[in-house]
PDB file of N, CA and C in Angstrom:
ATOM      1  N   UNK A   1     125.165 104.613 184.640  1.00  0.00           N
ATOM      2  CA  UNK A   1     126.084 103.579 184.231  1.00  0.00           C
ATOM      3  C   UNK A   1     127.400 104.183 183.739  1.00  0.00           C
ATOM      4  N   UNK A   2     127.291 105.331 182.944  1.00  0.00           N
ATOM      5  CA  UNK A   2     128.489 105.653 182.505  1.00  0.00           C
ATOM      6  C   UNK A   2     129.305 106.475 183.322  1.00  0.00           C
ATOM      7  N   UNK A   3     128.828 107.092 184.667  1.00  0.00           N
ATOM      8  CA  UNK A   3     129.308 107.568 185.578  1.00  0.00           C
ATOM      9  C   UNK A   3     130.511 106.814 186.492  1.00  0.00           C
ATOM     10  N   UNK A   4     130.145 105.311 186.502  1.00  0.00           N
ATOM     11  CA  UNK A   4     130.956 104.689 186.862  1.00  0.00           C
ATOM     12  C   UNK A   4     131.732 103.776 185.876  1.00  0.00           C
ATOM     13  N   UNK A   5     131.303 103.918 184.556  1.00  0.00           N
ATOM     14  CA  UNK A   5     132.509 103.604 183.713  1.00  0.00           C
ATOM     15  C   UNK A   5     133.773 104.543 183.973  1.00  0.00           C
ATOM     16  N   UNK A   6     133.280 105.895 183.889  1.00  0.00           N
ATOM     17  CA  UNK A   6     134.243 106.981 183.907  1.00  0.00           C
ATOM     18  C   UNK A   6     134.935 106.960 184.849  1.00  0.00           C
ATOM     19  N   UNK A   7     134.111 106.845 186.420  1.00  0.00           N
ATOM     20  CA  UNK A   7     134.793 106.751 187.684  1.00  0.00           C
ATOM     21  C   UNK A   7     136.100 106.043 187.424  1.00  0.00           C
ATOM     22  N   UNK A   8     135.605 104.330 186.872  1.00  0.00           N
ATOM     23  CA  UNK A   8     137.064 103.301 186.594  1.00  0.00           C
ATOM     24  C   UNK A   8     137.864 103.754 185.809  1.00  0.00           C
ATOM     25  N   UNK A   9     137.805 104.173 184.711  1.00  0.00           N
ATOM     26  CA  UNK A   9     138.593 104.856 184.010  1.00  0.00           C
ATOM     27  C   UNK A   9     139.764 105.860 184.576  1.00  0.00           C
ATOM     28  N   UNK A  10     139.141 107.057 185.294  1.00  0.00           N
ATOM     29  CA  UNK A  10     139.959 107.701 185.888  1.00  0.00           C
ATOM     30  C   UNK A  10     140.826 107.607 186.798  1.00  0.00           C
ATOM     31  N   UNK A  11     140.167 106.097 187.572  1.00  0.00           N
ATOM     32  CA  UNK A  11     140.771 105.422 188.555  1.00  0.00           C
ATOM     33  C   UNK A  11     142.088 104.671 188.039  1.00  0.00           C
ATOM     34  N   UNK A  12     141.454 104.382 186.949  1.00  0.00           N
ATOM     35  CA  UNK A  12     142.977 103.236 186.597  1.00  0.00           C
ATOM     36  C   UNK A  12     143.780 104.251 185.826  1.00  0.00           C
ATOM     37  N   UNK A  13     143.834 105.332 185.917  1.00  0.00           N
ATOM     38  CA  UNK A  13     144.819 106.063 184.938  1.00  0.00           C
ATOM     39  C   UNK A  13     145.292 106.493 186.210  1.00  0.00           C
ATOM     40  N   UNK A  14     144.910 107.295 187.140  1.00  0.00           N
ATOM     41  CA  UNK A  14     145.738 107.298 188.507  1.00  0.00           C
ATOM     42  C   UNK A  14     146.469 106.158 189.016  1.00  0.00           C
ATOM     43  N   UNK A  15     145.676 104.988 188.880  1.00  0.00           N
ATOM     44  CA  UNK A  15     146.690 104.127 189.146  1.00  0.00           C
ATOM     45  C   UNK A  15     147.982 103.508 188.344  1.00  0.00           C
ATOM     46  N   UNK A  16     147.938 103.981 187.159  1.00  0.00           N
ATOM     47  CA  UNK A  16     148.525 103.513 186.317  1.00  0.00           C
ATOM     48  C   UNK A  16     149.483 104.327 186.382  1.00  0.00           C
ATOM     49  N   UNK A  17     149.407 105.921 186.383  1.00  0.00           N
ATOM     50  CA  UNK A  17     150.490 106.987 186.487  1.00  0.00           C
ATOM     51  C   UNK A  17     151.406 106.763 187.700  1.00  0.00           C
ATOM     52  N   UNK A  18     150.766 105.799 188.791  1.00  0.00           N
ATOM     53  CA  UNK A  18     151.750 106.202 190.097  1.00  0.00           C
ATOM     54  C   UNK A  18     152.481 104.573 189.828  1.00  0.00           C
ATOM     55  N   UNK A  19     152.371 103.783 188.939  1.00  0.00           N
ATOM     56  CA  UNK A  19     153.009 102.747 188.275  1.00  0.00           C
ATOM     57  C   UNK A  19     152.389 101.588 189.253  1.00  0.00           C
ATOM     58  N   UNK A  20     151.152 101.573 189.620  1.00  0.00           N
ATOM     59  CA  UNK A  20     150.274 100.268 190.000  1.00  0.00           C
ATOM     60  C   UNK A  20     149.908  99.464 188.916  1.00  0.00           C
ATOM     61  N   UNK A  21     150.264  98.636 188.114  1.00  0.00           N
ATOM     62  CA  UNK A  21     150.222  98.532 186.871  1.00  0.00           C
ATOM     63  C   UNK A  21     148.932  97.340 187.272  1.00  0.00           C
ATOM     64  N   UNK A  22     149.219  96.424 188.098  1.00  0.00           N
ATOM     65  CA  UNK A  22     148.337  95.232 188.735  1.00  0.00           C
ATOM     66  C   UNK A  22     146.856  96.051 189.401  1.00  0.00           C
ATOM     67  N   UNK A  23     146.613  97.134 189.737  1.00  0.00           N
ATOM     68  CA  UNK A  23     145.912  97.909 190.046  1.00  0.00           C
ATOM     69  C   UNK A  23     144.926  98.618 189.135  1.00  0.00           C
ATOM     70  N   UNK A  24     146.100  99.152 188.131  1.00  0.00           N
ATOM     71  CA  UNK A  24     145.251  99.764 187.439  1.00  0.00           C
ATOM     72  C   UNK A  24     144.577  98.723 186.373  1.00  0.00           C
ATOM     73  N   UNK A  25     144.951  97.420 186.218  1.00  0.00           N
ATOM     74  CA  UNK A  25     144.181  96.464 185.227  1.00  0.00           C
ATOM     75  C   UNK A  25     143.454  95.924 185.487  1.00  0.00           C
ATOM     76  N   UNK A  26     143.218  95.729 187.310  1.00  0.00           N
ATOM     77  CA  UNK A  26     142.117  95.217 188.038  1.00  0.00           C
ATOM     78  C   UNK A  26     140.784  96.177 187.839  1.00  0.00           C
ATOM     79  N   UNK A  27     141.479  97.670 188.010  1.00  0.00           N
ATOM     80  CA  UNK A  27     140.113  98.259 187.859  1.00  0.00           C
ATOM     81  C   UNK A  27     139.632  98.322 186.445  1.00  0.00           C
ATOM     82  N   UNK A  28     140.370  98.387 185.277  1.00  0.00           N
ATOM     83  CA  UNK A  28     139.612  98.463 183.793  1.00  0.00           C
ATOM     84  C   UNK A  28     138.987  97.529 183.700  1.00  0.00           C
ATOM     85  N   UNK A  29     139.133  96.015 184.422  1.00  0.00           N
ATOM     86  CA  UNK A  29     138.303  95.037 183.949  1.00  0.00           C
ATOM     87  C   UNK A  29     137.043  95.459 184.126  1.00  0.00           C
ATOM     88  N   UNK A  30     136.905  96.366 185.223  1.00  0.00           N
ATOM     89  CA  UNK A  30     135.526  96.493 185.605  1.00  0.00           C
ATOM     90  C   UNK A  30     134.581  97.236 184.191  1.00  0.00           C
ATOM     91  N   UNK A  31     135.194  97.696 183.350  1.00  0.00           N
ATOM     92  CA  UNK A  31     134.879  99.023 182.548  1.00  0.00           C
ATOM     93  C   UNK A  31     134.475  97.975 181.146  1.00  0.00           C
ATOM     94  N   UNK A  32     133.014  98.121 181.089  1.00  0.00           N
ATOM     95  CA  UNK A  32     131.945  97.187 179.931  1.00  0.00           C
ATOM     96  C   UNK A  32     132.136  98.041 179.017  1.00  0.00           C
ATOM     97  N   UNK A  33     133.264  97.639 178.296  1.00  0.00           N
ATOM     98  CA  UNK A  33     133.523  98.386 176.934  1.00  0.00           C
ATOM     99  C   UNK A  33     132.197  98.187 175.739  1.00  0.00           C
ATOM    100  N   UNK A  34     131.806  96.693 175.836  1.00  0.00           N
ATOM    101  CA  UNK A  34     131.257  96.456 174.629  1.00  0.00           C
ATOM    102  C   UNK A  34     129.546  96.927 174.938  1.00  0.00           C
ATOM    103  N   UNK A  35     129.633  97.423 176.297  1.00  0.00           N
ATOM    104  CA  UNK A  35     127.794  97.997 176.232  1.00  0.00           C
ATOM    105  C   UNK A  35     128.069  99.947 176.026  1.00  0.00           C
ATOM    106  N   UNK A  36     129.505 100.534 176.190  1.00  0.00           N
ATOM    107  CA  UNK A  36     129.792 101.721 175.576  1.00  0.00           C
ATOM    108  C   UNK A  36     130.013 101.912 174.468  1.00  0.00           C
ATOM    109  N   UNK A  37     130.464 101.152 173.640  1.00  0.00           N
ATOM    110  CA  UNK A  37     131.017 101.342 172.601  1.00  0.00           C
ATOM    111  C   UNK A  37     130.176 101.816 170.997  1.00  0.00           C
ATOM    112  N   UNK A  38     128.524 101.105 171.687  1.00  0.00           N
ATOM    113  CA  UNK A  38     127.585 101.551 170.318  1.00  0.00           C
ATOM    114  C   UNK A  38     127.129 102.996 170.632  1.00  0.00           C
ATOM    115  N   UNK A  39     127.224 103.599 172.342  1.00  0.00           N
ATOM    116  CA  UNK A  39     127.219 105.075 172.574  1.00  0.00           C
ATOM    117  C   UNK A  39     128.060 105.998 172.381  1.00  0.00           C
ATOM    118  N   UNK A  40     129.242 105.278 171.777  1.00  0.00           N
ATOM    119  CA  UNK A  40     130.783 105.810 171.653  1.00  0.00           C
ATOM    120  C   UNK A  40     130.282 106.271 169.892  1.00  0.00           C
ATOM    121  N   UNK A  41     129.981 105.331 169.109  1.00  0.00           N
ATOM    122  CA  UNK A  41     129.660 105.691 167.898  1.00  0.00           C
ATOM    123  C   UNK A  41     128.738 106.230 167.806  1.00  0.00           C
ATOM    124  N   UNK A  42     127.704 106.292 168.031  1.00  0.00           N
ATOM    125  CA  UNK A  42     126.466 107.399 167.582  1.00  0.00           C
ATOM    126  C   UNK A  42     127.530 108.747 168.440  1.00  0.00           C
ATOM    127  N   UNK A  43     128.060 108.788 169.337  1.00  0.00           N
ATOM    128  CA  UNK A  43     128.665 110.496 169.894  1.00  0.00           C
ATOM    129  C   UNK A  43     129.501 110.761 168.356  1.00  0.00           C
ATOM    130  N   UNK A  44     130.107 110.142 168.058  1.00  0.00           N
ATOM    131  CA  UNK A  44     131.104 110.254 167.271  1.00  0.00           C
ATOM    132  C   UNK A  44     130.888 110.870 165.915  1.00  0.00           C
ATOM    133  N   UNK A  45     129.730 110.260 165.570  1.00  0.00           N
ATOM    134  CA  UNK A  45     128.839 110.279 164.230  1.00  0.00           C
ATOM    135  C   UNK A  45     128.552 111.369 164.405  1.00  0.00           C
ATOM    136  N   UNK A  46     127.989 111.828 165.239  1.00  0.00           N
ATOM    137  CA  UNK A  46     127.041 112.983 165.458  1.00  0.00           C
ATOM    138  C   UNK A  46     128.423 114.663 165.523  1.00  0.00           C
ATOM    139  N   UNK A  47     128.991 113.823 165.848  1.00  0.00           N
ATOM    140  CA  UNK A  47     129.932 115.068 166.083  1.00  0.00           C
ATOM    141  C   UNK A  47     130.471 116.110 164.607  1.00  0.00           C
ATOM    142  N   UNK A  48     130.336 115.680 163.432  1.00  0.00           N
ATOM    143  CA  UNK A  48     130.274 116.230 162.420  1.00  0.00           C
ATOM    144  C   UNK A  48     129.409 117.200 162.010  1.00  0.00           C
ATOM    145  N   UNK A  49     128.000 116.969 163.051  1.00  0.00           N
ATOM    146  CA  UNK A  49     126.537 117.267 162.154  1.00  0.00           C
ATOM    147  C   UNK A  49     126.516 118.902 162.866  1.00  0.00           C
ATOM    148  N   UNK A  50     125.851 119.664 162.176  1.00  0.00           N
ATOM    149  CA  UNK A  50     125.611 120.621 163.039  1.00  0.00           C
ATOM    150  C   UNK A  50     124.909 120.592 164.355  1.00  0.00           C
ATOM    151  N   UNK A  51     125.123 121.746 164.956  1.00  0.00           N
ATOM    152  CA  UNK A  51     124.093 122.063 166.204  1.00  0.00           C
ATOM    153  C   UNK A  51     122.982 121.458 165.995  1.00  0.00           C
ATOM    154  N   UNK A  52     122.890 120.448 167.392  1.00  0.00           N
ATOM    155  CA  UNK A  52     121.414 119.779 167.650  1.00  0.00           C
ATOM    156  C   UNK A  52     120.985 119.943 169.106  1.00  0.00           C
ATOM    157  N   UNK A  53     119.732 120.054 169.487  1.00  0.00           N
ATOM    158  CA  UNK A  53     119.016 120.584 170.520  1.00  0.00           C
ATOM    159  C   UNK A  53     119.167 119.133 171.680  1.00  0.00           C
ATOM    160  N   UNK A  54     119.431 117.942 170.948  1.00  0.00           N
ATOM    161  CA  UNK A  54     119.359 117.044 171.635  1.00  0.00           C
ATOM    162  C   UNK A  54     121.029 116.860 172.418  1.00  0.00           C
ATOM    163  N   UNK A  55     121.303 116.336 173.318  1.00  0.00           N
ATOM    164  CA  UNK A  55     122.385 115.815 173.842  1.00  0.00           C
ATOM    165  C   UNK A  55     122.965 114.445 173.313  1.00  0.00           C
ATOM    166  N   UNK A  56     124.436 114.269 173.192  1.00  0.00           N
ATOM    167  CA  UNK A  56     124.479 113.235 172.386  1.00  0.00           C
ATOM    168  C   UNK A  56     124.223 112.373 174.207  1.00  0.00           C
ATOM    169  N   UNK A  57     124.188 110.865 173.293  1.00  0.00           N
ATOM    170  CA  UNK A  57     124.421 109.584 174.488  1.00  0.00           C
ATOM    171  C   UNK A  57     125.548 109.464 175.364  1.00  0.00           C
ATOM    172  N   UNK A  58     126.870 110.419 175.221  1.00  0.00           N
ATOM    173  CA  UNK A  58     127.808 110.631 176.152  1.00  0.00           C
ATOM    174  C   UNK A  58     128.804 111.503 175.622  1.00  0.00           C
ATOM    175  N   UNK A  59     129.527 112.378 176.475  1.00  0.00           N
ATOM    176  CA  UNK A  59     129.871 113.756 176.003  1.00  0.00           C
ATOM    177  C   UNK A  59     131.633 113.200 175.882  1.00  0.00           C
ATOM    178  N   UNK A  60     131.721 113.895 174.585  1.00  0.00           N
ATOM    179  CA  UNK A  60     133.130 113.868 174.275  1.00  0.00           C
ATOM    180  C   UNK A  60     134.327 113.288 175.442  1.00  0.00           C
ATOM    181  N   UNK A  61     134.174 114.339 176.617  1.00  0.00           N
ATOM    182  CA  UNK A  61     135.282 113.892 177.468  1.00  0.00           C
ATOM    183  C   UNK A  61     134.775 112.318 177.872  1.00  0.00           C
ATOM    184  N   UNK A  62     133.457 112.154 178.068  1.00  0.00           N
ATOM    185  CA  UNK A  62     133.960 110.593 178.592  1.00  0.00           C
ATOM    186  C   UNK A  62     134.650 109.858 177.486  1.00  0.00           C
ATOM    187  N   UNK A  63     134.095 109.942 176.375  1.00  0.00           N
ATOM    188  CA  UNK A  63     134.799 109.035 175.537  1.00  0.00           C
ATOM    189  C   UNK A  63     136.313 109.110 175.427  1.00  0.00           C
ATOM    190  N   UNK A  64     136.766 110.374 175.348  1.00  0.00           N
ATOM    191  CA  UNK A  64     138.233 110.673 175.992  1.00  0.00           C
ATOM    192  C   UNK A  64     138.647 109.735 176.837  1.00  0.00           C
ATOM    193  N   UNK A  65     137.923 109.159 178.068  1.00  0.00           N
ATOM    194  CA  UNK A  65     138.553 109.019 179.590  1.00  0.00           C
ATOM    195  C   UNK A  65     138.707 107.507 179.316  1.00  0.00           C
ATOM    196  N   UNK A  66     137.511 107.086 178.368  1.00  0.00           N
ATOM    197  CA  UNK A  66     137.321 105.977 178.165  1.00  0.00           C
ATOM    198  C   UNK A  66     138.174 105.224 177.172  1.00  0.00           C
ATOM    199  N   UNK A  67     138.458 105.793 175.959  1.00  0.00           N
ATOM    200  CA  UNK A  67     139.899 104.988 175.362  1.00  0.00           C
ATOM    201  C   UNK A  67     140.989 105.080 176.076  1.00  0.00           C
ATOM    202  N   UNK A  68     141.271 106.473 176.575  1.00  0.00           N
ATOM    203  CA  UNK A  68     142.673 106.861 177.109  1.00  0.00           C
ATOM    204  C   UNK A  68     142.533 104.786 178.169  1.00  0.00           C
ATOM    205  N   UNK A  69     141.624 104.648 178.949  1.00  0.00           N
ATOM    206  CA  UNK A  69     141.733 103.599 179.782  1.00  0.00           C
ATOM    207  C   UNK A  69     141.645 102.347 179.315  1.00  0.00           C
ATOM    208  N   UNK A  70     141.009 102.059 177.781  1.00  0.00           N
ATOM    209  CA  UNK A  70     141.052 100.864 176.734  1.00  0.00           C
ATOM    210  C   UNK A  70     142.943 101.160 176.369  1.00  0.00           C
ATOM    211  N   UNK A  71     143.196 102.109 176.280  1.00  0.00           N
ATOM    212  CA  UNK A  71     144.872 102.273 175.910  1.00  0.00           C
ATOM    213  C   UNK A  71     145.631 101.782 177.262  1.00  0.00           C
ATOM    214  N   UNK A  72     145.632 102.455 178.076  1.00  0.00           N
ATOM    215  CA  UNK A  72     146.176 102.247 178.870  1.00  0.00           C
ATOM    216  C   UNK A  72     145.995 100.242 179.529  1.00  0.00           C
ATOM    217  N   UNK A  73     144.778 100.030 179.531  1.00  0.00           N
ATOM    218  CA  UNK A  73     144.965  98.413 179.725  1.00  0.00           C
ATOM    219  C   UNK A  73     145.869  97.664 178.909  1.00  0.00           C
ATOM    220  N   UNK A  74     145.579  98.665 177.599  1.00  0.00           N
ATOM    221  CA  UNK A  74     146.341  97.229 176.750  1.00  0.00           C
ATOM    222  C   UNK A  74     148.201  97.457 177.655  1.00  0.00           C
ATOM    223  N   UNK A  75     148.541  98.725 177.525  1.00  0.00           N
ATOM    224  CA  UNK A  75     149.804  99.251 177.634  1.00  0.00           C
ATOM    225  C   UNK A  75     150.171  98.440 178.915  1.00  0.00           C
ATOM    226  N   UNK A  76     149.344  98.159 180.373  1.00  0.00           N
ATOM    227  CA  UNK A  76     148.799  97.426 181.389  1.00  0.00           C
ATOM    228  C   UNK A  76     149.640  95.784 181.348  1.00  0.00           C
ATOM    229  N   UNK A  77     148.697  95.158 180.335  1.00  0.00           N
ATOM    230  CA  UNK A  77     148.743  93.878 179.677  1.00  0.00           C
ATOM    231  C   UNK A  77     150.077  93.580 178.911  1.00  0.00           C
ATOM    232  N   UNK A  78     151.190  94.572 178.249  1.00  0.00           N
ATOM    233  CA  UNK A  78     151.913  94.070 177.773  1.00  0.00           C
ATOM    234  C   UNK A  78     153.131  94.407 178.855  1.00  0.00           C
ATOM    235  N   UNK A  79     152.688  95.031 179.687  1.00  0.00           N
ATOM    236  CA  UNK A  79     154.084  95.289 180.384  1.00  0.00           C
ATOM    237  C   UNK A  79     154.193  94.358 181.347  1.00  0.00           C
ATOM    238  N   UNK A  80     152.646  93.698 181.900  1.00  0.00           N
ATOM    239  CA  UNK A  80     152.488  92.328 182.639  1.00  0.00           C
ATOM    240  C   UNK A  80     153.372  91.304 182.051  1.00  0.00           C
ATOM    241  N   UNK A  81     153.316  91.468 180.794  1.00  0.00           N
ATOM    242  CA  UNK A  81     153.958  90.285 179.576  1.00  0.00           C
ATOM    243  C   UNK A  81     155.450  90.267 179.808  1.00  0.00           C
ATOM    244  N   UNK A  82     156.083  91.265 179.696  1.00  0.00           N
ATOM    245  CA  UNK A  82     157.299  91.256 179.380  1.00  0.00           C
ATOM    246  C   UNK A  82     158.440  91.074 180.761  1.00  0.00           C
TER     247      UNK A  82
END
């Protein structure tokens, strides 16, 4: 699942850089923020703690790929606006 969150993500930041702005907001819709977001916090939490044997629920860079593309929609959405 989060493979293709990431996929969209990366997708709409390419699209967004080459100024597809209608493009790149079509694809974030696709991107289920609110079923990542409780895997976004336990990574997050955890990231303080020392070395653990376990893997967190998703590795730093996605969560990276994944606001950078919650940012970028909004940025998306207001330039639709104006």
């Amino acid at each position: 699942m989060f493979d293709l969150q990431e996929a969209r993500a990366q997708l709409g930041r390419c699209e967004y850089r080459k100024g597809n702005i209608e493009v790149a907001l079509y694809v974030s819709e696709g991107i289920d923020i609110a079923a990542v977001t409780p895997k976004i916090k336990v990574t997050i939490a955890r990231a303080g703690e020392r070395q653990r044997y376990d893997a967190p629920p998703i590795s730093v860079n996605a969560i990276s790929l994944l606001l950078e593309a919650i940012f970028l929609k909004a940025k998306s959405l207001q330039s639709l606006e104006a």
